[in-house]
N, C-alpha and C. Protein backbone atom coordinates (compact mmCIF):
# COMPACT_ATOMS: atom_id res chain seq x y z
N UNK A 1 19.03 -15.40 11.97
CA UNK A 1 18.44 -14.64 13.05
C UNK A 1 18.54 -15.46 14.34
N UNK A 2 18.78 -14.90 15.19
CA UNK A 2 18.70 -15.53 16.49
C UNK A 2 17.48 -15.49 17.32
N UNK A 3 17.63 -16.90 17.94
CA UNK A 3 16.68 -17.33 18.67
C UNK A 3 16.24 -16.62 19.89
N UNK A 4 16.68 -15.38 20.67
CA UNK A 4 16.99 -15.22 21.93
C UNK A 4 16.27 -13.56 21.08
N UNK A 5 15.04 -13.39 21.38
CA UNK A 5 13.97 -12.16 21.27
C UNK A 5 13.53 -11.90 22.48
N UNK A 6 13.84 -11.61 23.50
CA UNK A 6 13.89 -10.73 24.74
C UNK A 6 13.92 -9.31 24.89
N UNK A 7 14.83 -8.53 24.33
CA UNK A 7 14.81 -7.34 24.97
C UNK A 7 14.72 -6.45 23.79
N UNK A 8 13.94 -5.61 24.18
CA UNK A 8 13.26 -4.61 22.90
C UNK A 8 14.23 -4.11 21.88
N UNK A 9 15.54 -4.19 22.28
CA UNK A 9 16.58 -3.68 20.90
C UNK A 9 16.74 -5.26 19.88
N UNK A 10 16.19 -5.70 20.46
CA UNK A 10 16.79 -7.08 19.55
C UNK A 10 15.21 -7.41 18.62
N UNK A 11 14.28 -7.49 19.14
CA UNK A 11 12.79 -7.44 18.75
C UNK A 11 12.82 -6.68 17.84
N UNK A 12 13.42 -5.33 17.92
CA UNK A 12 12.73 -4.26 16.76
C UNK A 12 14.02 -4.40 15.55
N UNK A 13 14.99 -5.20 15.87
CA UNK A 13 16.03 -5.16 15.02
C UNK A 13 15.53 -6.27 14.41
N UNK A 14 15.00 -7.24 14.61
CA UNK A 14 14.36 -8.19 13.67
C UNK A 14 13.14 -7.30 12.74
N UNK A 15 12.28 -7.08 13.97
CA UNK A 15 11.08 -6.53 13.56
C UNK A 15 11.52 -5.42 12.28
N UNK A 16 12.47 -4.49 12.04
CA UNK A 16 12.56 -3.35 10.90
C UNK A 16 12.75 -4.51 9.67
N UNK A 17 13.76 -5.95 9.88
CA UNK A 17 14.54 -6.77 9.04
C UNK A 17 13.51 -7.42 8.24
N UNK A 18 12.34 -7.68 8.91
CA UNK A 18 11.26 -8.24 8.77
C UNK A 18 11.14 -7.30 7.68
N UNK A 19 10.28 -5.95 7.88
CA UNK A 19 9.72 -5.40 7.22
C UNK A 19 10.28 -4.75 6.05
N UNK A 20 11.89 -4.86 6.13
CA UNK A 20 12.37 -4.20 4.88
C UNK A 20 12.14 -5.70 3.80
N UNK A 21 12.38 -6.84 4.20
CA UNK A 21 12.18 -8.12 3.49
C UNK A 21 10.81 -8.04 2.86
N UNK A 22 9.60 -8.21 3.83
CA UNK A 22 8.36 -8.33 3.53
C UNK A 22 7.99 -6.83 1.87
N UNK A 23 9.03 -5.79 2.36
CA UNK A 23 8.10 -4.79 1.06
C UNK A 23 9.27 -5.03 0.17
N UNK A 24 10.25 -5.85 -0.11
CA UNK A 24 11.18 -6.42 -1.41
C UNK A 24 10.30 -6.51 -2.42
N UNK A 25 10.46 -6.31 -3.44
CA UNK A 25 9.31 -6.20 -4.84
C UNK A 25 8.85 -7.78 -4.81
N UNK A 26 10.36 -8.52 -5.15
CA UNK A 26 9.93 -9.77 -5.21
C UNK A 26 8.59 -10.46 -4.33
N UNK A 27 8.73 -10.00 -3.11
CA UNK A 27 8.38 -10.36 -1.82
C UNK A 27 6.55 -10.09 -1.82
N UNK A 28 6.30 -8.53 -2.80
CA UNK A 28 5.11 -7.87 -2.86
C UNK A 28 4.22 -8.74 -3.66
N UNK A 29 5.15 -9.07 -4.53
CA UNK A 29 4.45 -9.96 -5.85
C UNK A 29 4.13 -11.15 -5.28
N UNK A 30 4.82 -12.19 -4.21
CA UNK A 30 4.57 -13.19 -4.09
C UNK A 30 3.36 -13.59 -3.46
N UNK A 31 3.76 -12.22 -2.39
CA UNK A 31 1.90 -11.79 -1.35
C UNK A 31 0.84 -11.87 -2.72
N UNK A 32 1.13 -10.99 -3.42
CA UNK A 32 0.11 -11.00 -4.03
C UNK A 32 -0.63 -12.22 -4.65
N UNK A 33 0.70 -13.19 -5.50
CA UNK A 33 0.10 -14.27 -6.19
C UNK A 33 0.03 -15.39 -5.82
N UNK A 34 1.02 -15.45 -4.35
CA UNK A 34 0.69 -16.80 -3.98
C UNK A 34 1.10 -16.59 -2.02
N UNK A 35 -0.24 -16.05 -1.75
CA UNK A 35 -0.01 -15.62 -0.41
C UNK A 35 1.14 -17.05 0.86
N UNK A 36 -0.14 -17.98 0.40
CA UNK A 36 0.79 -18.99 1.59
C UNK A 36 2.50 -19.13 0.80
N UNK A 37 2.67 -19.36 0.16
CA UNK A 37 4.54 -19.20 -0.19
C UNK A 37 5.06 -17.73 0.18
N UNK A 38 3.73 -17.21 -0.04
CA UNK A 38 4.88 -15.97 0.99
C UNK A 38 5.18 -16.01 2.53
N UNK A 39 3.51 -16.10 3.15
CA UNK A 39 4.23 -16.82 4.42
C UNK A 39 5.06 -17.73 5.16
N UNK A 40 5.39 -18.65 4.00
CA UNK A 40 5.75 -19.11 4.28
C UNK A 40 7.51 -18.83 4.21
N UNK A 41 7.87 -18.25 3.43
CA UNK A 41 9.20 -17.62 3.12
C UNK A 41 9.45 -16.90 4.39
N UNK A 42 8.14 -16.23 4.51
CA UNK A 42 8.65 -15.01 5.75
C UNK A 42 8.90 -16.05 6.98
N UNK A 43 7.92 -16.83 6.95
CA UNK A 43 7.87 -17.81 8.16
C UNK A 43 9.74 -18.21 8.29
N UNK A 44 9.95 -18.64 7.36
CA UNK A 44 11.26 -19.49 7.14
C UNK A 44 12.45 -18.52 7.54
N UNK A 45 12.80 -17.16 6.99
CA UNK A 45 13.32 -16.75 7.18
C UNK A 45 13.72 -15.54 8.44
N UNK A 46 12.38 -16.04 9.31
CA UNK A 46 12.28 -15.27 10.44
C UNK A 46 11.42 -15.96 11.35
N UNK A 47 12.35 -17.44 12.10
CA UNK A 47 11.23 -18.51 12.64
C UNK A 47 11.45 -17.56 14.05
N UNK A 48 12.42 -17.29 14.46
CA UNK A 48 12.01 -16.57 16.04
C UNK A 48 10.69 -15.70 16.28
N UNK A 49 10.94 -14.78 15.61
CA UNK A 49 9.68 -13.72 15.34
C UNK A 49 8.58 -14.68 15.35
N UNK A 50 7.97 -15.65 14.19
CA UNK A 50 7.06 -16.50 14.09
C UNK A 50 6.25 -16.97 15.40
N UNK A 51 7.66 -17.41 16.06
CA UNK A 51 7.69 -18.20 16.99
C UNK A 51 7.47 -17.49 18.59
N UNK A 52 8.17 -16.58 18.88
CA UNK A 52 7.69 -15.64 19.79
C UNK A 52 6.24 -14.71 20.11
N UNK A 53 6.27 -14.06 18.55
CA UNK A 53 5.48 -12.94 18.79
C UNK A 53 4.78 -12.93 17.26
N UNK A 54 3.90 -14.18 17.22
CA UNK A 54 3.11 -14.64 16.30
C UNK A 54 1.89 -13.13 15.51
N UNK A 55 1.62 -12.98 16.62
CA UNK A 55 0.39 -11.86 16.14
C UNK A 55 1.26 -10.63 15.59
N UNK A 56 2.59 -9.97 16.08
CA UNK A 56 3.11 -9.21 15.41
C UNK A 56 3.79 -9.35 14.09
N UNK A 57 4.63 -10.25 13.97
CA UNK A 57 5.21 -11.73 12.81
C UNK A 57 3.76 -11.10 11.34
N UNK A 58 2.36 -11.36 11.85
CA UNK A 58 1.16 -11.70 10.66
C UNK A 58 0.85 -9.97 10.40
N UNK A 59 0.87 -9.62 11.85
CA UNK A 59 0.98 -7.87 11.36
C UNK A 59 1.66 -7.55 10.34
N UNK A 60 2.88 -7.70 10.37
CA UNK A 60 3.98 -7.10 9.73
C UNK A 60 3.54 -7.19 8.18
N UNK A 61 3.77 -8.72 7.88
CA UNK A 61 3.64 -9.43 6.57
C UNK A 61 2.01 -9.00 5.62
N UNK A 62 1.13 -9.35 6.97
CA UNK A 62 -0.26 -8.86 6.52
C UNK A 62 0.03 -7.69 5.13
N UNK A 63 0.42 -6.25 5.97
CA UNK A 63 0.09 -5.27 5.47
C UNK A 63 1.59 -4.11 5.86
N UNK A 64 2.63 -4.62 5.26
CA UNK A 64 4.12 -4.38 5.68
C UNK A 64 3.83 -2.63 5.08
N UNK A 65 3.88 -2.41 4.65
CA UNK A 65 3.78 -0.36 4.15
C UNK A 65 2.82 -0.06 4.92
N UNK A 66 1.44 -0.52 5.80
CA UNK A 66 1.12 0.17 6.76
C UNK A 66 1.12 -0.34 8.20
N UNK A 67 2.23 -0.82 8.11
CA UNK A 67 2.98 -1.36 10.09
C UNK A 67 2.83 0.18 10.64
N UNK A 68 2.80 0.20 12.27
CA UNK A 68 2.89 1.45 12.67
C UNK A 68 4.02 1.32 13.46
N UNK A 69 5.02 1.14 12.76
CA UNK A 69 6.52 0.94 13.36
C UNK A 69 7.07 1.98 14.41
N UNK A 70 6.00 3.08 14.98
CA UNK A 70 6.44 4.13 15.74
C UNK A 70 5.62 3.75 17.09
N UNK A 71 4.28 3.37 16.76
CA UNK A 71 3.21 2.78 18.14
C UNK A 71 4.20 1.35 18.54
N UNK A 72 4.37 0.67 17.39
CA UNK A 72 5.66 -0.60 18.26
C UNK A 72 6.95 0.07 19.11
N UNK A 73 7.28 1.24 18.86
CA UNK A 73 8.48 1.68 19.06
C UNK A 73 7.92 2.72 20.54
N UNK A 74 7.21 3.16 20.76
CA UNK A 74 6.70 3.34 21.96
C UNK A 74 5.92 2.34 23.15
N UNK A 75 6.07 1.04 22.69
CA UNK A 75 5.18 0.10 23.11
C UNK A 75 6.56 -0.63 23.95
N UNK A 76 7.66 -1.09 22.83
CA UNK A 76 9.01 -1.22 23.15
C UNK A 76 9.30 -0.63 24.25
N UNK A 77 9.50 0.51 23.91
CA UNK A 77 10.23 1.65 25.31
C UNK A 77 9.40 1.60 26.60
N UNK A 78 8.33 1.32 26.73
CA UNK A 78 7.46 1.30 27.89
C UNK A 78 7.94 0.03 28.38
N UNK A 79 7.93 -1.31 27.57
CA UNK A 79 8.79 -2.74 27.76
C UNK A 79 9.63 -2.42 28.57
N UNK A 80 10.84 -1.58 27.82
CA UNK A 80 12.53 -1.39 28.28
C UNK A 80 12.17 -1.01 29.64
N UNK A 81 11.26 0.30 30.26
CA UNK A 81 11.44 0.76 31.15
C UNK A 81 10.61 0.11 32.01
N UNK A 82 9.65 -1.02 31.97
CA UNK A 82 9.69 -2.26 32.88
C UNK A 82 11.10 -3.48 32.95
N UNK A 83 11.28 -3.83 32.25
CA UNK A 83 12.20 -4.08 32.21
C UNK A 83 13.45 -3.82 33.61
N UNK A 84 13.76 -2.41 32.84
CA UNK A 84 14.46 -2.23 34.11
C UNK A 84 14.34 -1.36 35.04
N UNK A 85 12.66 -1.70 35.85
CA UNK A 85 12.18 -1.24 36.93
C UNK A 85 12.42 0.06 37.14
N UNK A 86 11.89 1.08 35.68
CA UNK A 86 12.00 2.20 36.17
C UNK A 86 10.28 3.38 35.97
N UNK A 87 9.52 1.47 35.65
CA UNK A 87 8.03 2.04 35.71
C UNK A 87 7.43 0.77 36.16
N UNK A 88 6.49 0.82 36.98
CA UNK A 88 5.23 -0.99 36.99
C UNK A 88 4.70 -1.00 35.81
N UNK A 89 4.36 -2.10 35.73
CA UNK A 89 3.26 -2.88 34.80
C UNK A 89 2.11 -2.32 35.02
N UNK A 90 1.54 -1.86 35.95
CA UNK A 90 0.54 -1.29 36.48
C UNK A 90 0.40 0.26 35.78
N UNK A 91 1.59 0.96 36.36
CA UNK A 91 1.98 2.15 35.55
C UNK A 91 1.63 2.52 34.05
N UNK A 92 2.89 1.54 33.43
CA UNK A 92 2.61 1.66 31.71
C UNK A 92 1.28 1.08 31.55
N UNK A 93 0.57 0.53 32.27
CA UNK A 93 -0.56 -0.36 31.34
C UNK A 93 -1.48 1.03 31.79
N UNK A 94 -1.75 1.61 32.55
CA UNK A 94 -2.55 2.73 32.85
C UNK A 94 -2.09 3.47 31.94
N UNK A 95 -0.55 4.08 31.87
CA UNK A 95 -0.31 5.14 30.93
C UNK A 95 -0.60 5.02 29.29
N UNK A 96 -0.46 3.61 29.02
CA UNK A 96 -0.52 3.47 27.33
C UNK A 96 -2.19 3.72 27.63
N UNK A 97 -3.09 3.05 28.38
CA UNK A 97 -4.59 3.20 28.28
C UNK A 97 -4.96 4.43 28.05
N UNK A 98 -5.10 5.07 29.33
CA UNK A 98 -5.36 6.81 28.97
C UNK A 98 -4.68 6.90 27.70
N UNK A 99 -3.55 7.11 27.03
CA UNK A 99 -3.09 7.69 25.82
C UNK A 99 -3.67 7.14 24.51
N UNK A 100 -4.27 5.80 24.45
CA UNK A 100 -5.49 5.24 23.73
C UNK A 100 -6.47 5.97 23.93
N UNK A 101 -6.81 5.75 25.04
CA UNK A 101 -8.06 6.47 25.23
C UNK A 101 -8.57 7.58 24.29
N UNK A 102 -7.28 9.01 24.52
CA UNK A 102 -7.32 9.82 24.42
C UNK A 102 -7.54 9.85 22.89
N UNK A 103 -6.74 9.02 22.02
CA UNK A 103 -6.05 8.99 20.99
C UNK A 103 -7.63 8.58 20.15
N UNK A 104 -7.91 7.46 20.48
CA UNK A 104 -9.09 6.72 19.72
C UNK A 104 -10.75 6.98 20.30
N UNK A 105 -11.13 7.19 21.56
CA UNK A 105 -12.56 7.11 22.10
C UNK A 105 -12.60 8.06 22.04
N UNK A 106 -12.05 9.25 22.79
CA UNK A 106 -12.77 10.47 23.53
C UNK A 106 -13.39 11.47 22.76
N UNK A 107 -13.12 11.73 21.80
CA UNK A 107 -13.95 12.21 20.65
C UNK A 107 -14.75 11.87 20.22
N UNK A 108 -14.74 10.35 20.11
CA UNK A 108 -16.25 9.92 19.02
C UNK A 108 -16.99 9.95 21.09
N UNK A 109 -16.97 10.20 21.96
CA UNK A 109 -17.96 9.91 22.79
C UNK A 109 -18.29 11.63 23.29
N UNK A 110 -17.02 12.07 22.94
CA UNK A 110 -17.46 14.11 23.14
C UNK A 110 -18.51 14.01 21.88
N UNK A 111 -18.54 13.58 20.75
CA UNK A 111 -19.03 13.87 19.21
C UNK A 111 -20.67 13.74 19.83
N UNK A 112 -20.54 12.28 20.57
CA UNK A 112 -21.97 11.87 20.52
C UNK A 112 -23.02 12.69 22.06
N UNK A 113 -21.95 13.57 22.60
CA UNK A 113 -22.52 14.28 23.80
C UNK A 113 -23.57 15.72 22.86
């Protein structure tokens, strides 16, 4: 794997590689019986990821069959289109908020009206 995790096609091309590795039977069993050798395998065989984008890296492995590989994949694309200045930081960080918002609070606070 290469060292150079910059731009969201290369991130999620690790990131799927990751996760087809992490749910390998072998791979399930090892989580299971001997967690640190599994991290550590994963660690080994995917030090960029590790190394970049640590909290996503423990996501993955944590609980690989329930990644939400589609919320990364919209998270990505909001990236790409900072990236190449065709939204602010300001923008996407407002737009992903409201769409949280919407997604997770506004109901349990309509529920409790």
């Amino acid at each position: 794997m290469s060292d150079e995790l910059t731009s969201s096609e290369k991130i999620l091309i690790h990131v799927r590689s990751l996760l087809k590795f992490a749910k390998e039977e072998e791979n399930n069993k090892l989580r299971e019986e001997n967690k640190g050798e599994y991290i550590q395998k994963c660690g080994n065989n995917y030090k960029s990821l590790i190394t970049k984008y640590p909290s996503l890296f423990y996501k993955i492995i944590d609980d690989p069959e329930n990644f939400e590989i589609e919320r990364l994949i919209q998270m990505l694309n909001l990236k790409q289109k900072i990236d190449n200045k065709e939204i602010s930081h300001k923008n996407a960080s407002e737009d992903l908020g409201n769409k949280y918002y919407n997604e997770f609070v506004k109901s349990k606070i309509e529920k409790k009206d």
